[in-house]
PDB file of N, CA and C in Angstrom:
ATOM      1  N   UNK A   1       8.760  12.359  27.487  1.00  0.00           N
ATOM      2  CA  UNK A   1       9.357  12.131  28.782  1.00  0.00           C
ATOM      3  C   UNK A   1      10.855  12.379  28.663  1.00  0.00           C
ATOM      4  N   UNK A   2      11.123  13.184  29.760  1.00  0.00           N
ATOM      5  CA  UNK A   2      12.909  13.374  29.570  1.00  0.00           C
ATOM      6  C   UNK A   2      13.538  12.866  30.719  1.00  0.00           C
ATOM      7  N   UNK A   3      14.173  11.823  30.771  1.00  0.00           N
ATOM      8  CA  UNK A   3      15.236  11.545  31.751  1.00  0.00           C
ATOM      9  C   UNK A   3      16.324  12.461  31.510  1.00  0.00           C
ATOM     10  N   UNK A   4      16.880  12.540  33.282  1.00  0.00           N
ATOM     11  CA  UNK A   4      17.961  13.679  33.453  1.00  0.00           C
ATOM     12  C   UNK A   4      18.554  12.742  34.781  1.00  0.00           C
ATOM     13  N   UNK A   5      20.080  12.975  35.029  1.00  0.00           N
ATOM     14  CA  UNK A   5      20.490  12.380  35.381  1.00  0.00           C
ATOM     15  C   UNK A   5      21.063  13.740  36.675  1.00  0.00           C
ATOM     16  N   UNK A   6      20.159  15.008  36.510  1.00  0.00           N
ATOM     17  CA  UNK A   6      20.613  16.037  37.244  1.00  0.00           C
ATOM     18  C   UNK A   6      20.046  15.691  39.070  1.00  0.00           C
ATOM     19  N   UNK A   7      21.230  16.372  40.085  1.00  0.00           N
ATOM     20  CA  UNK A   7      20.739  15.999  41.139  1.00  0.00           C
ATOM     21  C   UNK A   7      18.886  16.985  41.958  1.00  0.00           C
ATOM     22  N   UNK A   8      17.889  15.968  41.955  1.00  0.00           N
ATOM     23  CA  UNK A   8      16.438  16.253  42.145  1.00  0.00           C
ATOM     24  C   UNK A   8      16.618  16.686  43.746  1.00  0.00           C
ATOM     25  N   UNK A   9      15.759  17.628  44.426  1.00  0.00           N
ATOM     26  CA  UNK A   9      15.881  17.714  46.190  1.00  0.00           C
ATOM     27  C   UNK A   9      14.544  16.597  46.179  1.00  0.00           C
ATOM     28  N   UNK A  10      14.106  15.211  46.131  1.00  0.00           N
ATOM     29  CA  UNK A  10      13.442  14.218  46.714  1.00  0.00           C
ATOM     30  C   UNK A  10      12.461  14.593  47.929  1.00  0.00           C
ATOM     31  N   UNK A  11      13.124  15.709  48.612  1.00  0.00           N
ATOM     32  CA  UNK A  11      12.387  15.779  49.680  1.00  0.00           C
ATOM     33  C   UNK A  11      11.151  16.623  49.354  1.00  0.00           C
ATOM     34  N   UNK A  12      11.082  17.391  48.277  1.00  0.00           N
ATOM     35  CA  UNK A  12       9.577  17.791  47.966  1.00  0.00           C
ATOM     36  C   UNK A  12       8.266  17.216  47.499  1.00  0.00           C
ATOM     37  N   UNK A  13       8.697  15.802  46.711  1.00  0.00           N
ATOM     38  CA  UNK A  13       8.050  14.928  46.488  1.00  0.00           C
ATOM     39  C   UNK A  13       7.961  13.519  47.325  1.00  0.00           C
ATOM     40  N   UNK A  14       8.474  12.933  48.287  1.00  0.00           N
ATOM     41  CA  UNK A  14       8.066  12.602  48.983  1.00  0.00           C
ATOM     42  C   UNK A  14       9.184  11.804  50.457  1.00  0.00           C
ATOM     43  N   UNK A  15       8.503  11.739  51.092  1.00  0.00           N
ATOM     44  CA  UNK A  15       8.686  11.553  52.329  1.00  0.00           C
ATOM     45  C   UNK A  15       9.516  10.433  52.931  1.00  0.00           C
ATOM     46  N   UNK A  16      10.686  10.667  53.474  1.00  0.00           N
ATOM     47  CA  UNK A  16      11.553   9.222  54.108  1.00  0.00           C
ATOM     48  C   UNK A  16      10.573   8.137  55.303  1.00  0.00           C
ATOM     49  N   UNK A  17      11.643   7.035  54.789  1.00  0.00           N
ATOM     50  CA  UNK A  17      10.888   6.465  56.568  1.00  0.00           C
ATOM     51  C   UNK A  17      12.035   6.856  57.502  1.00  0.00           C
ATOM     52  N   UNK A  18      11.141   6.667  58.922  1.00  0.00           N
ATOM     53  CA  UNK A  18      12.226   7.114  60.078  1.00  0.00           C
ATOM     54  C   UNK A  18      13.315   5.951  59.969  1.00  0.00           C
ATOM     55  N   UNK A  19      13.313   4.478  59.970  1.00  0.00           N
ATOM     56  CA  UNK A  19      14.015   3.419  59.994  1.00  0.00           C
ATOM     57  C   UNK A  19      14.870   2.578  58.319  1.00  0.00           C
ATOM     58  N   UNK A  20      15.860   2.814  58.443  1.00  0.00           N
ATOM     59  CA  UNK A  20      16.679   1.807  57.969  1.00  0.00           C
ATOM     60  C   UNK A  20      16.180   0.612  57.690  1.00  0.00           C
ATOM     61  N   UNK A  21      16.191  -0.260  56.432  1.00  0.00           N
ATOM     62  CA  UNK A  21      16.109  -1.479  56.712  1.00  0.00           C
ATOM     63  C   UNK A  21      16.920  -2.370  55.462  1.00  0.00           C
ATOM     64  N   UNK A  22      17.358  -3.483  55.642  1.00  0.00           N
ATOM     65  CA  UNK A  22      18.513  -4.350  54.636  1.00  0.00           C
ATOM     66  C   UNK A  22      17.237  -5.541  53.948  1.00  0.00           C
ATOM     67  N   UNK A  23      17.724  -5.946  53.023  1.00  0.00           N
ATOM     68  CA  UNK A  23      16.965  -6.683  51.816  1.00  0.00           C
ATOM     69  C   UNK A  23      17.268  -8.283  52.290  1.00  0.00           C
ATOM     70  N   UNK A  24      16.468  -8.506  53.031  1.00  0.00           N
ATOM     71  CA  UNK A  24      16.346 -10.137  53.336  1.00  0.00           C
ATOM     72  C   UNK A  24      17.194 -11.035  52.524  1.00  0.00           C
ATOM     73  N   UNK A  25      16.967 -10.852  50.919  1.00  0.00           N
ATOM     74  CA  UNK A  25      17.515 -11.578  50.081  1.00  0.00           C
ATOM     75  C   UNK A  25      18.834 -11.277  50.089  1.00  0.00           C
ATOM     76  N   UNK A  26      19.896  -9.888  49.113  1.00  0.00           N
ATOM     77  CA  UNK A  26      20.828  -9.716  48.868  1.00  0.00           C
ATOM     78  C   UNK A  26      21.374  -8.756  49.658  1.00  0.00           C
ATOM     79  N   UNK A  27      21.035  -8.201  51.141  1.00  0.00           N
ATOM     80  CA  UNK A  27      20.996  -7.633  52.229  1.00  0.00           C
ATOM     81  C   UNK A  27      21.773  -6.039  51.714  1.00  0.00           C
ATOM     82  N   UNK A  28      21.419  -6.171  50.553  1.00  0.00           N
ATOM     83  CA  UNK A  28      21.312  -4.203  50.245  1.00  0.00           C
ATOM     84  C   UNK A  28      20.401  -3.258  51.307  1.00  0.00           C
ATOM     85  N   UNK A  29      21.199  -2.295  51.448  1.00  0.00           N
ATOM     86  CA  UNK A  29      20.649  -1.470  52.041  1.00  0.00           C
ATOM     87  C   UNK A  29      19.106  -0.786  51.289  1.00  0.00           C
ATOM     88  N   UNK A  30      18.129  -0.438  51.951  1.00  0.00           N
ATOM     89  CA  UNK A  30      17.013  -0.208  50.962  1.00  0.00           C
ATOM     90  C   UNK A  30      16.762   1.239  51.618  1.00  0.00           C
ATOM     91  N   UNK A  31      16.646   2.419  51.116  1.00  0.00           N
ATOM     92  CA  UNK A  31      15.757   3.905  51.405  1.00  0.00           C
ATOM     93  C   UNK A  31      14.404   3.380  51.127  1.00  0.00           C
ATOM     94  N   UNK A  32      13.278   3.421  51.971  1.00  0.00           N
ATOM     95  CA  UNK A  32      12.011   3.634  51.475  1.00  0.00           C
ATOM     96  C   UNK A  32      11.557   4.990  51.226  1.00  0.00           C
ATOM     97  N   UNK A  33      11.057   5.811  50.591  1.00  0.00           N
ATOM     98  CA  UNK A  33      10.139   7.054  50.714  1.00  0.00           C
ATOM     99  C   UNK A  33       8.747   6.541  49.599  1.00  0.00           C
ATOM    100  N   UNK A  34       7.618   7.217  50.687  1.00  0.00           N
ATOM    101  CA  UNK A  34       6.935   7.137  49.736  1.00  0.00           C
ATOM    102  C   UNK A  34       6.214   8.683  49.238  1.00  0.00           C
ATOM    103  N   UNK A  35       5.743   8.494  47.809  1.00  0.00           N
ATOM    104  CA  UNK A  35       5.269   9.704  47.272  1.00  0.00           C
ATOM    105  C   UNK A  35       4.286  10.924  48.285  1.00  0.00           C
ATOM    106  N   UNK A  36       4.234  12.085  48.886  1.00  0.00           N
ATOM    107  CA  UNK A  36       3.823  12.698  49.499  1.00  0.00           C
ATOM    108  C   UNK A  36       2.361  12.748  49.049  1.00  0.00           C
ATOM    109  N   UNK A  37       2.410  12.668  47.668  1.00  0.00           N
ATOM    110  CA  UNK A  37       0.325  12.425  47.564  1.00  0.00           C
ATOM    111  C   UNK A  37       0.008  11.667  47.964  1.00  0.00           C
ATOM    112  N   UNK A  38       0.511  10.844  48.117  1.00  0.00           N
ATOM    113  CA  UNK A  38      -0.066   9.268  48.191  1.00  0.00           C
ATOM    114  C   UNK A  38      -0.109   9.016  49.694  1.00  0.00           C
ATOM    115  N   UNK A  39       1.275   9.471  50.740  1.00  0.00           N
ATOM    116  CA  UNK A  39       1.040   9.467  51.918  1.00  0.00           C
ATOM    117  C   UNK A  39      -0.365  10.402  52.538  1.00  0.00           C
ATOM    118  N   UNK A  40      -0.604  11.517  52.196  1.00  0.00           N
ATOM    119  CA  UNK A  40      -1.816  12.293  52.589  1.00  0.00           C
ATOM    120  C   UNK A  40      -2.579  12.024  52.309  1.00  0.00           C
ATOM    121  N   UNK A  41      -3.581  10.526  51.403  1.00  0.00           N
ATOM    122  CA  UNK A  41      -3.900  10.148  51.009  1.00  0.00           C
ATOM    123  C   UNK A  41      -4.713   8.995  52.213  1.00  0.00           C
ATOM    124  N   UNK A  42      -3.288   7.925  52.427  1.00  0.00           N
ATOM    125  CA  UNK A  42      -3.408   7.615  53.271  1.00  0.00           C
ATOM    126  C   UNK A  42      -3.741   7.554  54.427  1.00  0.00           C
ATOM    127  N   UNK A  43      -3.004   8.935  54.918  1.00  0.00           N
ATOM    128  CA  UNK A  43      -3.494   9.612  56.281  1.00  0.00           C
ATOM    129  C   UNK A  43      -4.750  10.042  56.710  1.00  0.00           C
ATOM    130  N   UNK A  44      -5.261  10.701  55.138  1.00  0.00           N
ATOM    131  CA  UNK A  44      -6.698  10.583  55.097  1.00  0.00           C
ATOM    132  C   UNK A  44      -7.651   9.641  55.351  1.00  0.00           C
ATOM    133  N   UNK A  45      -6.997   8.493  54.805  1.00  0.00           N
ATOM    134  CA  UNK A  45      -8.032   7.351  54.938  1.00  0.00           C
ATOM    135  C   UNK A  45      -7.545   6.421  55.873  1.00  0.00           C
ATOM    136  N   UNK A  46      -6.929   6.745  56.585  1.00  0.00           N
ATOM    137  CA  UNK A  46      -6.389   6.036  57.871  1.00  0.00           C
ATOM    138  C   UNK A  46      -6.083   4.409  57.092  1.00  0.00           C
ATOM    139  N   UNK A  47      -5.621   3.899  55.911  1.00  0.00           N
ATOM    140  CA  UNK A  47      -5.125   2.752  55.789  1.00  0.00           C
ATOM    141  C   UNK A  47      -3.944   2.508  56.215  1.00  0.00           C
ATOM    142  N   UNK A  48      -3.723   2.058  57.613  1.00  0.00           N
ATOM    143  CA  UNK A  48      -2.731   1.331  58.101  1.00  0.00           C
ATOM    144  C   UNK A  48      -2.555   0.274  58.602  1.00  0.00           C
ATOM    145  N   UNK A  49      -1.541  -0.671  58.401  1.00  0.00           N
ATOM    146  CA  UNK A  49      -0.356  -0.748  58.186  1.00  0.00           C
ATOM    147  C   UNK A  49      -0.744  -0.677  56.146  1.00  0.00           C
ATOM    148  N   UNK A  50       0.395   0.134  55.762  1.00  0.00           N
ATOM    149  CA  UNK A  50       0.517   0.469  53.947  1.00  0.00           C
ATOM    150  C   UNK A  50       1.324  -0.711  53.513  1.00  0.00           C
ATOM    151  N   UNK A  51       1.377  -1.042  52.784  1.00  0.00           N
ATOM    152  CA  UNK A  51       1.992  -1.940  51.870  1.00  0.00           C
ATOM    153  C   UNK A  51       2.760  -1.451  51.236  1.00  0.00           C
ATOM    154  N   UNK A  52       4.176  -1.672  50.906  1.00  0.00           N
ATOM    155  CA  UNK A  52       5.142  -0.586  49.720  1.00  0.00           C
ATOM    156  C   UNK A  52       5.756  -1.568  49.506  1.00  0.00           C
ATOM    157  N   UNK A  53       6.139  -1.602  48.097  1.00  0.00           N
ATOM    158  CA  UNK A  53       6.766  -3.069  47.531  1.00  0.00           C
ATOM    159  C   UNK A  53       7.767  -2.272  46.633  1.00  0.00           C
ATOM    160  N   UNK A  54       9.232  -2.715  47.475  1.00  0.00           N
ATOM    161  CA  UNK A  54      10.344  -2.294  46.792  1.00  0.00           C
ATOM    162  C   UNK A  54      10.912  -2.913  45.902  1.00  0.00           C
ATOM    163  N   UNK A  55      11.186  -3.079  44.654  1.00  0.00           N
ATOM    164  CA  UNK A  55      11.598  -4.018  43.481  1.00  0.00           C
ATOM    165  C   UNK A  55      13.576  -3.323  43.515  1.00  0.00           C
ATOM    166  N   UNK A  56      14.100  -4.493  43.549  1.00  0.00           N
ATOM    167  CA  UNK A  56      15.117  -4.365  42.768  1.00  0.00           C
ATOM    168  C   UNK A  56      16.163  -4.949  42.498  1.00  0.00           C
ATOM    169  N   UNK A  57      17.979  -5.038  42.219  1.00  0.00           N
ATOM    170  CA  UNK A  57      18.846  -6.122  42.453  1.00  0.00           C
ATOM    171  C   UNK A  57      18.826  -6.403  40.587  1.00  0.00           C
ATOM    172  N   UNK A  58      19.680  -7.709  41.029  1.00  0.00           N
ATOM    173  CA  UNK A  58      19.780  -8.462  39.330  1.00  0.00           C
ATOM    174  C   UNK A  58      20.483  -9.868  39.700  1.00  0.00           C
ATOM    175  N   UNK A  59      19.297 -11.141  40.251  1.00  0.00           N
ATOM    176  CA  UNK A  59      17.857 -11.046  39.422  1.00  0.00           C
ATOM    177  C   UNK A  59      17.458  -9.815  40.385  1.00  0.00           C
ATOM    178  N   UNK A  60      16.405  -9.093  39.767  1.00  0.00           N
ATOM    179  CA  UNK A  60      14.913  -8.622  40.207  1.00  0.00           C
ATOM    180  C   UNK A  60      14.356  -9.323  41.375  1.00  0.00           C
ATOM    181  N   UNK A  61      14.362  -9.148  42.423  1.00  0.00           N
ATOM    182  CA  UNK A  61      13.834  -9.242  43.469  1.00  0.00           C
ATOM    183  C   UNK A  61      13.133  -7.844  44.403  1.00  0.00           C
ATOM    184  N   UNK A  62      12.352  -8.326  45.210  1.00  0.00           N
ATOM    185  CA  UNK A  62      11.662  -6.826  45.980  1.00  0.00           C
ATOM    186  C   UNK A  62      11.462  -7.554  47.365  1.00  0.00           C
ATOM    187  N   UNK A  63      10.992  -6.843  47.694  1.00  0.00           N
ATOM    188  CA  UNK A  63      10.584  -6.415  49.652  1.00  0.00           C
ATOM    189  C   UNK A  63       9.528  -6.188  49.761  1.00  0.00           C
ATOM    190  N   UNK A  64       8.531  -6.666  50.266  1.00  0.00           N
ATOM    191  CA  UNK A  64       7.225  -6.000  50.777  1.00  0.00           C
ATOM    192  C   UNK A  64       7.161  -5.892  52.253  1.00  0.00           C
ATOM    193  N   UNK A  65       7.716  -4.215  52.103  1.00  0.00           N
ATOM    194  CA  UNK A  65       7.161  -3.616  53.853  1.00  0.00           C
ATOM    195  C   UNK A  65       5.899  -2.836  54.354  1.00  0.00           C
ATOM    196  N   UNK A  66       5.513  -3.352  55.560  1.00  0.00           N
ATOM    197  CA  UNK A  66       4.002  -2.792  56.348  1.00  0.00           C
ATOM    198  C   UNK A  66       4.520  -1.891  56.515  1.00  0.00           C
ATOM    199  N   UNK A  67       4.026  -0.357  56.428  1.00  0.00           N
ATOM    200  CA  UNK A  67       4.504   0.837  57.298  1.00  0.00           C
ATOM    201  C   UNK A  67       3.289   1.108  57.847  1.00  0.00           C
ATOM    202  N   UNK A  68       3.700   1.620  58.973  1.00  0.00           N
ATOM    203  CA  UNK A  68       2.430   2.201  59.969  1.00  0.00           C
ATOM    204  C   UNK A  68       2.537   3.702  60.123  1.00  0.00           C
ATOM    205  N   UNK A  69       1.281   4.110  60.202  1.00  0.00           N
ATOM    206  CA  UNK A  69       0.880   5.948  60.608  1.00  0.00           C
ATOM    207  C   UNK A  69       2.123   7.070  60.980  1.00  0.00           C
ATOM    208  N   UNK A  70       2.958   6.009  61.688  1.00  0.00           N
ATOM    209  CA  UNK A  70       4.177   6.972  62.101  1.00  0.00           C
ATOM    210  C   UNK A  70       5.343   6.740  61.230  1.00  0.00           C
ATOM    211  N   UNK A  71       5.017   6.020  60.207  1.00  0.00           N
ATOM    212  CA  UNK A  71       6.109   5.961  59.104  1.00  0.00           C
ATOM    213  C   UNK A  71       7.651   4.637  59.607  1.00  0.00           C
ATOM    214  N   UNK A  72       6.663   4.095  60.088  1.00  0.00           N
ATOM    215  CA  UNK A  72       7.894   2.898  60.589  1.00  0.00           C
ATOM    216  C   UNK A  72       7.955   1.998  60.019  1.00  0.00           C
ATOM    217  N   UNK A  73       8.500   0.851  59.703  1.00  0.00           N
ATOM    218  CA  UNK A  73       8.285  -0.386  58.819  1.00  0.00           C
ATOM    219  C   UNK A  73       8.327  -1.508  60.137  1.00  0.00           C
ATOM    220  N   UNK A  74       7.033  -2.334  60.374  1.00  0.00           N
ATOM    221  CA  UNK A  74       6.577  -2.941  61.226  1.00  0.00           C
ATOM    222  C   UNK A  74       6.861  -4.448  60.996  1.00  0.00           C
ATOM    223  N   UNK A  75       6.813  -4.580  59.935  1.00  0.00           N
ATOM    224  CA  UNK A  75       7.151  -5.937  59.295  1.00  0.00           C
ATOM    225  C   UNK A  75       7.519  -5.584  57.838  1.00  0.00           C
ATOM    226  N   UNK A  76       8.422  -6.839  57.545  1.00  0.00           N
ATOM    227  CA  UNK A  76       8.455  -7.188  55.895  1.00  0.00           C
ATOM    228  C   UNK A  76       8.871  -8.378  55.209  1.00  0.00           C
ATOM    229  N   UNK A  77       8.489  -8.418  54.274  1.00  0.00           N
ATOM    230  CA  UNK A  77       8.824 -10.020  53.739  1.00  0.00           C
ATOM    231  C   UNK A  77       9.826 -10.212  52.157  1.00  0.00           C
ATOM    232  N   UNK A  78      10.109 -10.620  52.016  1.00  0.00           N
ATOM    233  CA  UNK A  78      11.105 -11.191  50.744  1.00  0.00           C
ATOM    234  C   UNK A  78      10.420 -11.945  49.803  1.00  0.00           C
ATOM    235  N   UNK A  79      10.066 -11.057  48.248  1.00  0.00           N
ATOM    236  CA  UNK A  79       9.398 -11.530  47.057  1.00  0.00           C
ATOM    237  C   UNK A  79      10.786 -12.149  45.964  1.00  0.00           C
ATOM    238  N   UNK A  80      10.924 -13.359  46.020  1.00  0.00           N
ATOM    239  CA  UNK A  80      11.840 -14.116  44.649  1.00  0.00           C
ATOM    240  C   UNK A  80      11.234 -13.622  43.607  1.00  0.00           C
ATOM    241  N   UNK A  81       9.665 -14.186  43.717  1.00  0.00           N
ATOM    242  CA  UNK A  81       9.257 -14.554  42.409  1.00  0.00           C
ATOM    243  C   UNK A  81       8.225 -13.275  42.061  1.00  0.00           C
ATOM    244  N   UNK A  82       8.638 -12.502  40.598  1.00  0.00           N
ATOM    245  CA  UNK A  82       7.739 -11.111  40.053  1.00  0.00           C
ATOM    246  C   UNK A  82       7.525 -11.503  38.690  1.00  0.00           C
ATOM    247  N   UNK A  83       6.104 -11.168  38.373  1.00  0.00           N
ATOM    248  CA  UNK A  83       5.950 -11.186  37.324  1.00  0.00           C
ATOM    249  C   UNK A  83       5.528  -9.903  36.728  1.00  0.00           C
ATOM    250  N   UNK A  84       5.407  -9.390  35.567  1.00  0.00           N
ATOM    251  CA  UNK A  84       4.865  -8.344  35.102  1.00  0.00           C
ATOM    252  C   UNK A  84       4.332  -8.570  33.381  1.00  0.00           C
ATOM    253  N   UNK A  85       2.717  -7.711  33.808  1.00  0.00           N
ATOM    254  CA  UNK A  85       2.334  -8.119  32.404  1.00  0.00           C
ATOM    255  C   UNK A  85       2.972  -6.892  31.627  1.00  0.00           C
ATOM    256  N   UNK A  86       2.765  -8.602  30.109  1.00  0.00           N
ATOM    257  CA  UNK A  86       3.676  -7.529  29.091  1.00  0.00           C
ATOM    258  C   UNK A  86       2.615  -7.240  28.400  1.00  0.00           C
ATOM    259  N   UNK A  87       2.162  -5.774  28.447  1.00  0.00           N
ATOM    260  CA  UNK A  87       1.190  -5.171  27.790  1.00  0.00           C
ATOM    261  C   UNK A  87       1.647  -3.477  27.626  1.00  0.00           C
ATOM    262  N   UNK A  88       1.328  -2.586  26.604  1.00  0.00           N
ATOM    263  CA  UNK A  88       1.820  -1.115  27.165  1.00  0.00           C
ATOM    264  C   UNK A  88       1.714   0.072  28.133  1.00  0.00           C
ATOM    265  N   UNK A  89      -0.064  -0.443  28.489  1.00  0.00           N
ATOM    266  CA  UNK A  89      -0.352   0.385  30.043  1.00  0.00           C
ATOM    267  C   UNK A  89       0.485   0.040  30.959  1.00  0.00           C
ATOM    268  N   UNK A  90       1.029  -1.352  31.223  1.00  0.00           N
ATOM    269  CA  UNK A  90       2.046  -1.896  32.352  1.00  0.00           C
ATOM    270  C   UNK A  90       2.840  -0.792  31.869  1.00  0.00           C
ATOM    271  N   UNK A  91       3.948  -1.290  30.193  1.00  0.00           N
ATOM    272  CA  UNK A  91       5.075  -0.673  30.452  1.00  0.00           C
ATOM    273  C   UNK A  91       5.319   0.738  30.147  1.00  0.00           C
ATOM    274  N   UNK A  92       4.066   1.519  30.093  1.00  0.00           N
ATOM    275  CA  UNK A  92       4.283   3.170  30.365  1.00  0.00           C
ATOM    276  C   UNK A  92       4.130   3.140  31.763  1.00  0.00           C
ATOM    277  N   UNK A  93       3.452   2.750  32.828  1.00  0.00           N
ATOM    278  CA  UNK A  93       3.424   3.023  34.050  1.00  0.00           C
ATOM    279  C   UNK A  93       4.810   2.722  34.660  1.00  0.00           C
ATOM    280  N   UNK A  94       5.705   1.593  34.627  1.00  0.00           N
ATOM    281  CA  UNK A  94       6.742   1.222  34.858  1.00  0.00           C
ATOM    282  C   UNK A  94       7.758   2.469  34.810  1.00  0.00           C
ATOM    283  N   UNK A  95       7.739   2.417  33.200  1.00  0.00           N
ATOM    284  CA  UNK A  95       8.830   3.818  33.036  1.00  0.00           C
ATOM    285  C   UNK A  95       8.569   5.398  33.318  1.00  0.00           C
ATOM    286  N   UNK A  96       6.926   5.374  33.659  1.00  0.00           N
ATOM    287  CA  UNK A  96       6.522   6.619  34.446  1.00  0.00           C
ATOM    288  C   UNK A  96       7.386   5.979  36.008  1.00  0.00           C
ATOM    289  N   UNK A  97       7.169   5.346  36.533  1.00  0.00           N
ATOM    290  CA  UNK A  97       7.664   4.875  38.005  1.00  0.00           C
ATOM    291  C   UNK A  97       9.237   5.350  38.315  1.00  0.00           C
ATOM    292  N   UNK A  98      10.180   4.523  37.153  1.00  0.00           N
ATOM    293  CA  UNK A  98      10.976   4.249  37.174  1.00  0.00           C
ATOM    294  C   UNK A  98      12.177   6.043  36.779  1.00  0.00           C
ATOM    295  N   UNK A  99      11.413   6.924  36.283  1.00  0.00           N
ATOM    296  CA  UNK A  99      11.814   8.001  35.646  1.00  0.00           C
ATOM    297  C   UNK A  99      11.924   9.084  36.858  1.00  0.00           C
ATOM    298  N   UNK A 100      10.831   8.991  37.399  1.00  0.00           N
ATOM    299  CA  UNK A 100      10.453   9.538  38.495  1.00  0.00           C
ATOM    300  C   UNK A 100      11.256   9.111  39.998  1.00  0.00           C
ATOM    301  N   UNK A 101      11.912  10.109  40.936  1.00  0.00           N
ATOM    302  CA  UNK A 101      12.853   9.660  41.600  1.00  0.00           C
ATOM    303  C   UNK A 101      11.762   9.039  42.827  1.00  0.00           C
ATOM    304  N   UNK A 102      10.988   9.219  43.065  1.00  0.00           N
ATOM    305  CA  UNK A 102       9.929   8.593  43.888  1.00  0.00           C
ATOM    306  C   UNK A 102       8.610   8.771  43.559  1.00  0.00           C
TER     307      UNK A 102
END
């Protein structure tokens, strides 16, 4: 795996939301996009409202926002408390996540 710190165009891999939204907790501004497979995916299977759980800050805190079909965030809520197992499938998926600009 190679991290690069070069600027990626994001927009081929996946998709903005139409709306803005600030972090309940430490009222950072948050970009959602989610991965373009994963949205066509969706669309396919008509699961809406999606679940996308934004992690971040220091402490570690996240956001869990509903987005709906038209890519809006309908609701969302404020996670304090994350845990993560410490095992190596977790932490290769993590740093697959985390490497990857979306």
């Amino acid at each position: 795996m190679v991290l690069s710190n070069k600027n990626i165009d994001d927009h081929t891999i996946r998709k903005e939301l139409r709306n803005l939204h600030r972090c309940p907790i430490c009222n950072e501004k948050v970009r959602i996009g989610i991965e373009k497979s994963t949205l066509e995916t969706l669309l396919q299977e008509e699961v809406f409202p999606y679940p996308h759980l934004h992690i971040h800050g220091n402490p570690l805190h996240g956001v869990l926002f509903y987005i709906d079909k038209d890519l809006r965030v309908r609701s969302c809520s404020a996670i304090k408390s994350l845990e993560f197992s410490r095992d190596s499938h977790t932490f290769q998926e993590l740093l697959k996540k985390w490497s990857n600009p979306y």
